[in-house]
Protein backbone atom coordinates (compact mmCIF):
# COMPACT_ATOMS: atom_id res chain seq x y z
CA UNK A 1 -3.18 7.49 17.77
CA UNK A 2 -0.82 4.32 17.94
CA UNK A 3 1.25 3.50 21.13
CA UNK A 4 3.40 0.93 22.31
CA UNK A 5 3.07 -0.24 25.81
CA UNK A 6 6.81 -2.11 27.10
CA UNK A 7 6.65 -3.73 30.59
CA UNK A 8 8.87 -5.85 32.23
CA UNK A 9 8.09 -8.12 35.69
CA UNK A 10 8.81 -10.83 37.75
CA UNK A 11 5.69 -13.39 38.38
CA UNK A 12 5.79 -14.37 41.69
CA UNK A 13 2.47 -16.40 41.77
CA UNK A 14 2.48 -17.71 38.96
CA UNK A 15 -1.19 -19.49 39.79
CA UNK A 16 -2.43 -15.75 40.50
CA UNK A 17 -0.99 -14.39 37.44
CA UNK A 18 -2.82 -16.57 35.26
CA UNK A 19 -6.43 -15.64 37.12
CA UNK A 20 -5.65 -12.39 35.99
CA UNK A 21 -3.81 -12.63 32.51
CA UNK A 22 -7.71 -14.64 31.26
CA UNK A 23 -9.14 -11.13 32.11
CA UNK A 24 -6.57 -8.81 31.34
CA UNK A 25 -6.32 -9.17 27.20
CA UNK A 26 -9.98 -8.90 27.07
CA UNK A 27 -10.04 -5.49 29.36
CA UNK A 28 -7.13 -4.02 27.30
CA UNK A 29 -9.19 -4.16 23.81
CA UNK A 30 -12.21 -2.12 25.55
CA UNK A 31 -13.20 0.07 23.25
CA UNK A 32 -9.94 0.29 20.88
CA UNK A 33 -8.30 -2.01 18.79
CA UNK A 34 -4.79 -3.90 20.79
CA UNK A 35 -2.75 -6.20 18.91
CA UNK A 36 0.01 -7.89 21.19
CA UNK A 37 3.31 -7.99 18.81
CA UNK A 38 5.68 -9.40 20.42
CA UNK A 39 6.17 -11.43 24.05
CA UNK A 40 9.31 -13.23 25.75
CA UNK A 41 9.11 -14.05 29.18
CA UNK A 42 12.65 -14.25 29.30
CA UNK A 43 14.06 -11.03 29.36
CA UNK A 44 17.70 -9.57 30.64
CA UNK A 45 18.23 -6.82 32.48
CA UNK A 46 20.99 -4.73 30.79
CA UNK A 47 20.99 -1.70 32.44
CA UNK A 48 20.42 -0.77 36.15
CA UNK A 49 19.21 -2.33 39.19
CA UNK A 50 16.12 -4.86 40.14
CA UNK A 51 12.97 -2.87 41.42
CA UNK A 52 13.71 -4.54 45.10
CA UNK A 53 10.25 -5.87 45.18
């Protein structure tokens, strides 16, 4: 069964972020197949409002 997973965040550490992105590819192809197609760290909110966080 094929999914797409679409996230979008706001790094605030980025020094912590990259501890966990070395670890978090590697977990995500556990067992299945995961082929990242696209990335852009730059997105634009166009609808609603910022989480608040």
């Amino acid at each position: 069964m094929s999914a797409y997973l679409i996230v979008n965040y706001e790094v605030e550490d980025p020094a912590l972020y990259g501890e966990y992105a070395k670890g978090a590819g590697p977990a995500m192809k556990i067992g299945k197949e995961c082929e990242l197609i696209a990335f852009d760290p730059a997105t634009d909110r166009i609808e609603g409002d910022s989480s608040g966080r």
